[in-house]
PDB file of N, CA and C in Angstrom:
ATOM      1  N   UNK A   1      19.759   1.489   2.887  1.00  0.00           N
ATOM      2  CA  UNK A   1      19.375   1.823   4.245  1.00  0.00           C
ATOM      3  C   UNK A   1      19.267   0.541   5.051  1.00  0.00           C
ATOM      4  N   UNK A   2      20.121   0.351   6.069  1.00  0.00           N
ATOM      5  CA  UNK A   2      19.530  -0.557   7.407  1.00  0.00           C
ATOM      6  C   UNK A   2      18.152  -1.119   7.451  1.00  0.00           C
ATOM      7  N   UNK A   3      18.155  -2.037   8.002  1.00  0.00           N
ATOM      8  CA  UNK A   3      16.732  -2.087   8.260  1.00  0.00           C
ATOM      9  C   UNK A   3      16.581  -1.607   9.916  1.00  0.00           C
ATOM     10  N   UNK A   4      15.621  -0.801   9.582  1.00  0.00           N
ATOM     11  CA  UNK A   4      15.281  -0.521  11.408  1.00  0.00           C
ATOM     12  C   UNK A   4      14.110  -1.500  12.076  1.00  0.00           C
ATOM     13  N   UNK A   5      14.162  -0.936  13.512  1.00  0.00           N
ATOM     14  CA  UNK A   5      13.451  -1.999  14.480  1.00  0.00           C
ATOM     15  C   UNK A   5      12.317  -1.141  14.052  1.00  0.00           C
ATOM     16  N   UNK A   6      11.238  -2.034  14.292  1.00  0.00           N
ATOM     17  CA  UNK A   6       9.923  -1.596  14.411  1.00  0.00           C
ATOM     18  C   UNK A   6       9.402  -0.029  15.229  1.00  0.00           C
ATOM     19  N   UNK A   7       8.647   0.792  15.431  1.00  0.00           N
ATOM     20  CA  UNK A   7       8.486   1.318  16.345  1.00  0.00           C
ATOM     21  C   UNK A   7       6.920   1.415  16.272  1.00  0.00           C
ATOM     22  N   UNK A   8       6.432   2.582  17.406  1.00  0.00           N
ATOM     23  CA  UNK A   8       4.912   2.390  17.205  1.00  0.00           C
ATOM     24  C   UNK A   8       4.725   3.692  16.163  1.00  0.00           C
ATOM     25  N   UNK A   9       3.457   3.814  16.204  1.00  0.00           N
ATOM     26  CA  UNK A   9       3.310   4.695  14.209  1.00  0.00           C
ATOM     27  C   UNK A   9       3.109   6.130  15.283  1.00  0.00           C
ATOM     28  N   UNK A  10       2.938   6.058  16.972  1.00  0.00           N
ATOM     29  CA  UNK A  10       2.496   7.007  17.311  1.00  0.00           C
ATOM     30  C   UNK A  10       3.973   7.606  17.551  1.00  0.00           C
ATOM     31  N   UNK A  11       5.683   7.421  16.986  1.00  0.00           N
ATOM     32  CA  UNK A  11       6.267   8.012  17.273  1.00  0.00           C
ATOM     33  C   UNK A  11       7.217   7.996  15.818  1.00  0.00           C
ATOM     34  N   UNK A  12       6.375   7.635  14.633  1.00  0.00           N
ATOM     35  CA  UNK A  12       6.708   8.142  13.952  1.00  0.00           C
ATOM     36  C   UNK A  12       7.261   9.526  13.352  1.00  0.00           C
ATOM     37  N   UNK A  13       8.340   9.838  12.865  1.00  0.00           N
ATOM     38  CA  UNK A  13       8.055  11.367  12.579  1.00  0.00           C
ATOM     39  C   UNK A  13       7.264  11.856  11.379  1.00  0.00           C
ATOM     40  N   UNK A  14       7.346  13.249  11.598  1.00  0.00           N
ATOM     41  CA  UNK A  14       5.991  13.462  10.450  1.00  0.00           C
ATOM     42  C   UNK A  14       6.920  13.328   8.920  1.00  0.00           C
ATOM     43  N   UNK A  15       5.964  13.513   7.554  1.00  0.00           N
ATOM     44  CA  UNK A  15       6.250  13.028   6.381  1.00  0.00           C
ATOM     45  C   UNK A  15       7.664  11.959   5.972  1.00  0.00           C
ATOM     46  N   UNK A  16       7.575  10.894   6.963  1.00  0.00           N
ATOM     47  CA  UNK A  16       8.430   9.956   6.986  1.00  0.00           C
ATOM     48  C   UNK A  16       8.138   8.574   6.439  1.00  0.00           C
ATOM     49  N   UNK A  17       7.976   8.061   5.505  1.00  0.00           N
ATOM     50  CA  UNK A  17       7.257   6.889   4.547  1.00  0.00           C
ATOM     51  C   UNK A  17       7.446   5.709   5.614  1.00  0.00           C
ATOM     52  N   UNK A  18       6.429   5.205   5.989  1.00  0.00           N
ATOM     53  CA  UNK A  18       6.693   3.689   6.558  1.00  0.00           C
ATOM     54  C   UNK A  18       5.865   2.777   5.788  1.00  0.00           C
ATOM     55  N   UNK A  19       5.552   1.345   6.722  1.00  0.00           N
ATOM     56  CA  UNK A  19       4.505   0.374   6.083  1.00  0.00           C
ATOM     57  C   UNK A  19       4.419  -0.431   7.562  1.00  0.00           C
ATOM     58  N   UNK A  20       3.067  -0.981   7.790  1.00  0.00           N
ATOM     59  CA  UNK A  20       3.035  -1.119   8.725  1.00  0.00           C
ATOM     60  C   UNK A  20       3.564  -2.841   8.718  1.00  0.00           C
ATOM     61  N   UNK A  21       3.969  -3.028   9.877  1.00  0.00           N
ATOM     62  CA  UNK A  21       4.503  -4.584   9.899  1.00  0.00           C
ATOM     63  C   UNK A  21       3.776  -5.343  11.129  1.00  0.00           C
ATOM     64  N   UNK A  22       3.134  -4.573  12.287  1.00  0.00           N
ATOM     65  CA  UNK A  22       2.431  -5.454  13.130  1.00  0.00           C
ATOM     66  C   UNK A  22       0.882  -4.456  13.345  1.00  0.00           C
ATOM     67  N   UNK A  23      -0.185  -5.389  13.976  1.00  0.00           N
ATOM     68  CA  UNK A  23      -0.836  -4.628  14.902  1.00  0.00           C
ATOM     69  C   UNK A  23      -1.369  -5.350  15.931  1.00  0.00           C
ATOM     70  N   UNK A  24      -1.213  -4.603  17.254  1.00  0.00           N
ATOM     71  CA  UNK A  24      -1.307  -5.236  18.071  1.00  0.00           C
ATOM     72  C   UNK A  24      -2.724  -4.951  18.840  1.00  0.00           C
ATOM     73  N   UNK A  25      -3.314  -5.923  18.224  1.00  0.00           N
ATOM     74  CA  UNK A  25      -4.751  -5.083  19.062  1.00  0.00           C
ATOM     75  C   UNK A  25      -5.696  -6.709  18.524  1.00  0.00           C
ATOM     76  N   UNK A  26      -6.919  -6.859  18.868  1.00  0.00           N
ATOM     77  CA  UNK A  26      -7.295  -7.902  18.952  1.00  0.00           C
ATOM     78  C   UNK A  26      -8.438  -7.722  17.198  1.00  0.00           C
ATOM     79  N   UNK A  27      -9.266  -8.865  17.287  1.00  0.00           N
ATOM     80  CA  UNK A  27      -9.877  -8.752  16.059  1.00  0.00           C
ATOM     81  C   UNK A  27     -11.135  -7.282  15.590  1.00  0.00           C
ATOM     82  N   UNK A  28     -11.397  -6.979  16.875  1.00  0.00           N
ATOM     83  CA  UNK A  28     -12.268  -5.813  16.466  1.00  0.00           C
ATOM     84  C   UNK A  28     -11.227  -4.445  15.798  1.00  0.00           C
ATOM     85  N   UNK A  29     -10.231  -4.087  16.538  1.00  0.00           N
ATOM     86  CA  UNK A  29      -9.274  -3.570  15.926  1.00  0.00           C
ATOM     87  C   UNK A  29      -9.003  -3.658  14.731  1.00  0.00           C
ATOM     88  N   UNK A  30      -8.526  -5.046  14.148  1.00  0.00           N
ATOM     89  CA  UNK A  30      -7.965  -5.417  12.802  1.00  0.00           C
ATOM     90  C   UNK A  30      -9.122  -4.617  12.027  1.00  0.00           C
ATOM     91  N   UNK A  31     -10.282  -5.344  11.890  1.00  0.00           N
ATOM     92  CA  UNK A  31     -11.620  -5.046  11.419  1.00  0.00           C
ATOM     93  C   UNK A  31     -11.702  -3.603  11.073  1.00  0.00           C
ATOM     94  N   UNK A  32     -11.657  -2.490  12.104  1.00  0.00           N
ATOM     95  CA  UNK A  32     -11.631  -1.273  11.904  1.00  0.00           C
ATOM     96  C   UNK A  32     -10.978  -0.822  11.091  1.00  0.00           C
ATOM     97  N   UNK A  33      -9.390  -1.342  11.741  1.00  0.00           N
ATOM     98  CA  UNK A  33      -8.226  -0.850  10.878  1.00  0.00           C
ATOM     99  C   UNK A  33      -9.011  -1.121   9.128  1.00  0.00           C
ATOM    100  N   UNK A  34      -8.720  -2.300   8.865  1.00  0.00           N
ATOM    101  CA  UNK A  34      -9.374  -2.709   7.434  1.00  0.00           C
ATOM    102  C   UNK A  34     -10.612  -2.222   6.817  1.00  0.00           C
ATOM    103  N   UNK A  35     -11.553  -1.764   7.614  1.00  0.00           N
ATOM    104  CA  UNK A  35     -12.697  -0.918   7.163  1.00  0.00           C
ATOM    105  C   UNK A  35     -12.037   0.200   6.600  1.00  0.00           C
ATOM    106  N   UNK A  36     -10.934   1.322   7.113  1.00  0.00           N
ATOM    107  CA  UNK A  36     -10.387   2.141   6.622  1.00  0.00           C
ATOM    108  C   UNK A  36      -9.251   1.972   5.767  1.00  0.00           C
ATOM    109  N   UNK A  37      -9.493   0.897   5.210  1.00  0.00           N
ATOM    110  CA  UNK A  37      -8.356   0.523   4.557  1.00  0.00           C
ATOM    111  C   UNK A  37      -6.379   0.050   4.711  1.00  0.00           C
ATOM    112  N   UNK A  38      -6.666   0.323   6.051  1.00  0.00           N
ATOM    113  CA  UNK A  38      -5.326  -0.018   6.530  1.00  0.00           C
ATOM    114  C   UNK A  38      -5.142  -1.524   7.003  1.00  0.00           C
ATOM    115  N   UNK A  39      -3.817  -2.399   6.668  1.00  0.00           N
ATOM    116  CA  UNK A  39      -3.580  -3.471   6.993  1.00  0.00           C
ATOM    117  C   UNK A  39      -2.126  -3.241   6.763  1.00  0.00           C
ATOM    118  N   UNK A  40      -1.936  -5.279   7.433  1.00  0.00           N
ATOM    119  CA  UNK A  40      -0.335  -5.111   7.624  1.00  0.00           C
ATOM    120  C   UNK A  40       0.424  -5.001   6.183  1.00  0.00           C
ATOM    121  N   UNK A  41       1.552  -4.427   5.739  1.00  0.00           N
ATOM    122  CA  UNK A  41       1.717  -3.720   4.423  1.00  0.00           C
ATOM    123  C   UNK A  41       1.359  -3.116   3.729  1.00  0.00           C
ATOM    124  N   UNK A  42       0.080  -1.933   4.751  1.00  0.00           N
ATOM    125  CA  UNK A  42      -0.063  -0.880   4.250  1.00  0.00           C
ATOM    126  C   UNK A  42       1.462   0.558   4.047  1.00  0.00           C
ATOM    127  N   UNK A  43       1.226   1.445   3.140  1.00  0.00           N
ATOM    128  CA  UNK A  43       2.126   2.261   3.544  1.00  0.00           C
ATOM    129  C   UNK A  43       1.328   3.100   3.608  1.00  0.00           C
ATOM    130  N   UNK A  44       2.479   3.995   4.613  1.00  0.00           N
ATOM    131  CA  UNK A  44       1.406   5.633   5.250  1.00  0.00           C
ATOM    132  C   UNK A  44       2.616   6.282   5.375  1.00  0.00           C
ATOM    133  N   UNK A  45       2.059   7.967   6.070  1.00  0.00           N
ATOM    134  CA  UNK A  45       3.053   8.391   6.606  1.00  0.00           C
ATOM    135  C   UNK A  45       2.054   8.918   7.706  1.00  0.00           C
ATOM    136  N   UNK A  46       2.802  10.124   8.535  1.00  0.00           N
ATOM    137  CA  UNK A  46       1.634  10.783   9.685  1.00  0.00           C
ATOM    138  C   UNK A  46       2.228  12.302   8.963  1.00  0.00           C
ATOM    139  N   UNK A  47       1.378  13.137   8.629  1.00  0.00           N
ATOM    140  CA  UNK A  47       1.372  14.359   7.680  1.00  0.00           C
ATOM    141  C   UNK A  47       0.878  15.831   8.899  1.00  0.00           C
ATOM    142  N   UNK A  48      -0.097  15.154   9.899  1.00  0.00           N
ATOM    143  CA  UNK A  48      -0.317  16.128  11.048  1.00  0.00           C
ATOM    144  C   UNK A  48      -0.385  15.443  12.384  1.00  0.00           C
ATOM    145  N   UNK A  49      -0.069  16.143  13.101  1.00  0.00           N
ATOM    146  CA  UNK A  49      -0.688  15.911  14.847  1.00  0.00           C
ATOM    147  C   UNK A  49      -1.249  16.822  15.492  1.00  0.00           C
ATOM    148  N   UNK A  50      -2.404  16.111  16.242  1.00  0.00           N
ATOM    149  CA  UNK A  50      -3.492  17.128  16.804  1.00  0.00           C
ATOM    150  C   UNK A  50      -3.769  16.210  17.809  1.00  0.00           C
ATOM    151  N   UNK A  51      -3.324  16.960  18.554  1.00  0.00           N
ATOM    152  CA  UNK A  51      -3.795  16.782  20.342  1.00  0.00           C
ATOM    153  C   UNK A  51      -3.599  15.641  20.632  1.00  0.00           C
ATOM    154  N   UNK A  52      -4.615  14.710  20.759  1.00  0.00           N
ATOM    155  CA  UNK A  52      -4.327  13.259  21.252  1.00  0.00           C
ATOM    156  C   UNK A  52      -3.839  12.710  19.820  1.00  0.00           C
ATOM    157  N   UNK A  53      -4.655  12.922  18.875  1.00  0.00           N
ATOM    158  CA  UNK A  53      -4.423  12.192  17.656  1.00  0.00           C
ATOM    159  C   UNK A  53      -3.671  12.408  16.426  1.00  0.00           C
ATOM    160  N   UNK A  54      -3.384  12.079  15.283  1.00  0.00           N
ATOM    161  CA  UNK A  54      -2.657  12.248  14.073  1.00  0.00           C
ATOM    162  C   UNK A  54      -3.872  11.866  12.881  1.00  0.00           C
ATOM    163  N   UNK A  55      -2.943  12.436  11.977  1.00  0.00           N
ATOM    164  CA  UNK A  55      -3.540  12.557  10.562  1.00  0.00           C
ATOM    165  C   UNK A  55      -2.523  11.878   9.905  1.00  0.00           C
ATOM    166  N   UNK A  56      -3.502  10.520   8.745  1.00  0.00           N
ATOM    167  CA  UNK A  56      -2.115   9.626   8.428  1.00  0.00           C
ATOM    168  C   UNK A  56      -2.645   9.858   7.032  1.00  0.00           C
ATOM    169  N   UNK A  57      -1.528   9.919   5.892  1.00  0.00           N
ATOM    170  CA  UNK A  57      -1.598   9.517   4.595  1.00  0.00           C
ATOM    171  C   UNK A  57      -1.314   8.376   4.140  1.00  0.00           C
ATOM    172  N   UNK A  58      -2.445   7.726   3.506  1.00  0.00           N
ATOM    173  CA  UNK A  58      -2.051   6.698   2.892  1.00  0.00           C
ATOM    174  C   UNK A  58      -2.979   6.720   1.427  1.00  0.00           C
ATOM    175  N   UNK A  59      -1.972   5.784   0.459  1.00  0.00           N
ATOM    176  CA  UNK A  59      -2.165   6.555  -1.031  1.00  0.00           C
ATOM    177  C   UNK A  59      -2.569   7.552  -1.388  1.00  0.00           C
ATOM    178  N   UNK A  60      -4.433   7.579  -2.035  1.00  0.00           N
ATOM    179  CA  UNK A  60      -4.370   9.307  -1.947  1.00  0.00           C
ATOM    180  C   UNK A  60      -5.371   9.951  -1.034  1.00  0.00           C
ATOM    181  N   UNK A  61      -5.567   8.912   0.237  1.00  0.00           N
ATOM    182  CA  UNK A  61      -6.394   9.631   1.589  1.00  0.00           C
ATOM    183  C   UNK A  61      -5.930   9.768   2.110  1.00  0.00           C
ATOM    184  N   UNK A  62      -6.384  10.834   2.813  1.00  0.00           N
ATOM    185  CA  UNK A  62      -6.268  10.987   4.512  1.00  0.00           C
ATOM    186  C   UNK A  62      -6.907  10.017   5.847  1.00  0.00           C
ATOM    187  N   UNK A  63      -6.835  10.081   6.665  1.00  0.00           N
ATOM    188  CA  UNK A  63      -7.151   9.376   8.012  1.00  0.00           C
ATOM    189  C   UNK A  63      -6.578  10.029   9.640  1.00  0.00           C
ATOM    190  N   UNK A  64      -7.573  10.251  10.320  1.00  0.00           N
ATOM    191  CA  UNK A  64      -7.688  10.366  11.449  1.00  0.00           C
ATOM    192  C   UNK A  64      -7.592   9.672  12.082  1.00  0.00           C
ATOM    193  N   UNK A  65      -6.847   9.595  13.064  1.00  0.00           N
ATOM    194  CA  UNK A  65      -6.628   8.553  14.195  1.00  0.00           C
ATOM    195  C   UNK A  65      -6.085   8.774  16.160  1.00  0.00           C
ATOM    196  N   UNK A  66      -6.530   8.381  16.747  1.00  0.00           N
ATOM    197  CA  UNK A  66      -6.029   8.234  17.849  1.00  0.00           C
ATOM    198  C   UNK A  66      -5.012   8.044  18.222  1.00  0.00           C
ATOM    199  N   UNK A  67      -4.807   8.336  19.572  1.00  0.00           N
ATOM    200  CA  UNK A  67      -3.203   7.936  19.594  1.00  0.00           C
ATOM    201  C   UNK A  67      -3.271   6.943  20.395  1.00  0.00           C
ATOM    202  N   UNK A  68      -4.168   6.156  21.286  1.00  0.00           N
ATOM    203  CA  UNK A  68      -4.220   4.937  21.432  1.00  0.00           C
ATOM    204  C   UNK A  68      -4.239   4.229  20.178  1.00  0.00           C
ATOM    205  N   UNK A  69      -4.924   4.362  19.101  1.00  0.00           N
ATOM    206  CA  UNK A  69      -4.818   3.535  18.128  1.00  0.00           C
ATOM    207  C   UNK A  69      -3.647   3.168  17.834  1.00  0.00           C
ATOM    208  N   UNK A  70      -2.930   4.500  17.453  1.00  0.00           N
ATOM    209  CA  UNK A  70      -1.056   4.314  17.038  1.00  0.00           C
ATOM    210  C   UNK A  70      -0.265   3.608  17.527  1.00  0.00           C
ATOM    211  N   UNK A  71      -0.659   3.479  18.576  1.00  0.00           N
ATOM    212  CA  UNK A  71       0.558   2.750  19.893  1.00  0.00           C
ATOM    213  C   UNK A  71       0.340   1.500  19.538  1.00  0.00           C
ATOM    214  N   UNK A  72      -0.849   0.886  19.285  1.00  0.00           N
ATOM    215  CA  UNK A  72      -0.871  -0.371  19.109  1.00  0.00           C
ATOM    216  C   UNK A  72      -0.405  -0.793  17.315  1.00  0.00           C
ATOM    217  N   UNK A  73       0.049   0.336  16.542  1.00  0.00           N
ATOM    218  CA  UNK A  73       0.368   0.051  15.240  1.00  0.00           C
ATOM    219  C   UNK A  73       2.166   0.216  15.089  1.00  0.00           C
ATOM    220  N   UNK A  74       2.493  -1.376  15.017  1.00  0.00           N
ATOM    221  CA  UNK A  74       4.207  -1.220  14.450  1.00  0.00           C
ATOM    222  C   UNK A  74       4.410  -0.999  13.461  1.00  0.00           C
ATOM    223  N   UNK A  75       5.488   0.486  12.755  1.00  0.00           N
ATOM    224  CA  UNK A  75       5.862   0.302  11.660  1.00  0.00           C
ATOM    225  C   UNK A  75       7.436   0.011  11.276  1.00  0.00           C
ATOM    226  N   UNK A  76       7.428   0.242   9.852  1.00  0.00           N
ATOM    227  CA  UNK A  76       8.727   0.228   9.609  1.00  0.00           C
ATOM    228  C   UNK A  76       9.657   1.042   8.662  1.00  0.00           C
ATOM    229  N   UNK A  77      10.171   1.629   8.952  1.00  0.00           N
ATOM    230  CA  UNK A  77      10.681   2.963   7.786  1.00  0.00           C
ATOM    231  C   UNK A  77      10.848   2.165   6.898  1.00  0.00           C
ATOM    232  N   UNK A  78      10.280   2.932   5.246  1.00  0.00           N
ATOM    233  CA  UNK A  78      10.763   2.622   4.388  1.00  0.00           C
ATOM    234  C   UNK A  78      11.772   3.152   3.123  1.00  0.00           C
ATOM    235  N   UNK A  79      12.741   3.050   2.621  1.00  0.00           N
ATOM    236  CA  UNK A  79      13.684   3.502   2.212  1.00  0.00           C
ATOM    237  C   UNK A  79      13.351   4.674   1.218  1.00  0.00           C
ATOM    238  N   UNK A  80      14.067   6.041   1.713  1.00  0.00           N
ATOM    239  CA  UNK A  80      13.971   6.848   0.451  1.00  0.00           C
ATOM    240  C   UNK A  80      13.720   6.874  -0.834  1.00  0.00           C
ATOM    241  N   UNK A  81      12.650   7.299  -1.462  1.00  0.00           N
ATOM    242  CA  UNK A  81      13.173   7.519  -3.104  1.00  0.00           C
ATOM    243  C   UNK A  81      14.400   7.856  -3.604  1.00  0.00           C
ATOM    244  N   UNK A  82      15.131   7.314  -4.179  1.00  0.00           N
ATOM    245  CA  UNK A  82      16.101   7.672  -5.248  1.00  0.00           C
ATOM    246  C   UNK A  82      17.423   7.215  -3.855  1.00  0.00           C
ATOM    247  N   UNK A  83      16.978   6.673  -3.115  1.00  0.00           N
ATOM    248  CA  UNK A  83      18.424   5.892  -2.396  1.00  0.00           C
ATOM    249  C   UNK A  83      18.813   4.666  -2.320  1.00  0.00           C
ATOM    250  N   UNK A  84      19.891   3.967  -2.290  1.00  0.00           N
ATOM    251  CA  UNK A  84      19.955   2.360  -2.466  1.00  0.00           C
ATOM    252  C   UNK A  84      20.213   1.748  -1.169  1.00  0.00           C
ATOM    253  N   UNK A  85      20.122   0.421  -0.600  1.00  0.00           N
ATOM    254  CA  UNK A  85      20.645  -0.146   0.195  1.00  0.00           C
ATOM    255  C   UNK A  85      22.080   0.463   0.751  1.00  0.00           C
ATOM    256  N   UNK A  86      22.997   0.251   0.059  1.00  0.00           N
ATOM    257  CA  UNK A  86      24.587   0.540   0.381  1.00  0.00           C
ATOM    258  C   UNK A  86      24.444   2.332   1.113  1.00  0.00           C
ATOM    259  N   UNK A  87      23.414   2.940   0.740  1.00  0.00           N
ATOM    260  CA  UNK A  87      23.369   4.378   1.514  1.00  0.00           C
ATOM    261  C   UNK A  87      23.947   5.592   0.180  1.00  0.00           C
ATOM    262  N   UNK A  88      24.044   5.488  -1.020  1.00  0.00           N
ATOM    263  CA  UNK A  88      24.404   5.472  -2.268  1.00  0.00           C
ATOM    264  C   UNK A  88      22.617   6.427  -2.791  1.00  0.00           C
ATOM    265  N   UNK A  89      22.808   7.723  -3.226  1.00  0.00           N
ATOM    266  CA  UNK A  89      21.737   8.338  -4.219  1.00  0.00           C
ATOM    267  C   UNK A  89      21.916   8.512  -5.870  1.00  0.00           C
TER     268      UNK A  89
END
């Protein structure tokens, strides 16, 4: 698989594996993020959306989140199970 451009996690699609590669938000942000266990090379996916916000999986929790939060979180798709670089299963 390509590598794709970044996007924000709030336009992720749903059960789509990423990892996050930026966040753009200042140190109280980071902090939060990391209280819930999320940092940069976390992987997640977004599993629901509700209203303003999403529901993210990462390992074997769940997480609630905003969708201001999202916007400020870049991710990056990460490659299928059982597919190779060349695009090859």
């Amino acid at each position: 698989m390509p590598h794709t451009a970044p996007l924000s996690l709030s336009e992720l699609p749903l059960d789509t594996p990423a990892r996050i590669v930026e966040i753009r938000g200042g140190h109280h942000l980071t902090r939060r993020l990391l209280a819930l266990g999320l940092r940069q090379g976390s992987a997640l996916s977004v599993v629901q959306r509700r209203g303003q916000g999403l529901v993210l999986a990462t390992g074997s929790g769940r997480i609630a989140m905003g969708f201001g939060v999202a916007e400020k979180l870049r991710v990056r798709l990460e490659p299928e199970v059982g597919t190779t670089d060349d695009g090859r299963d």
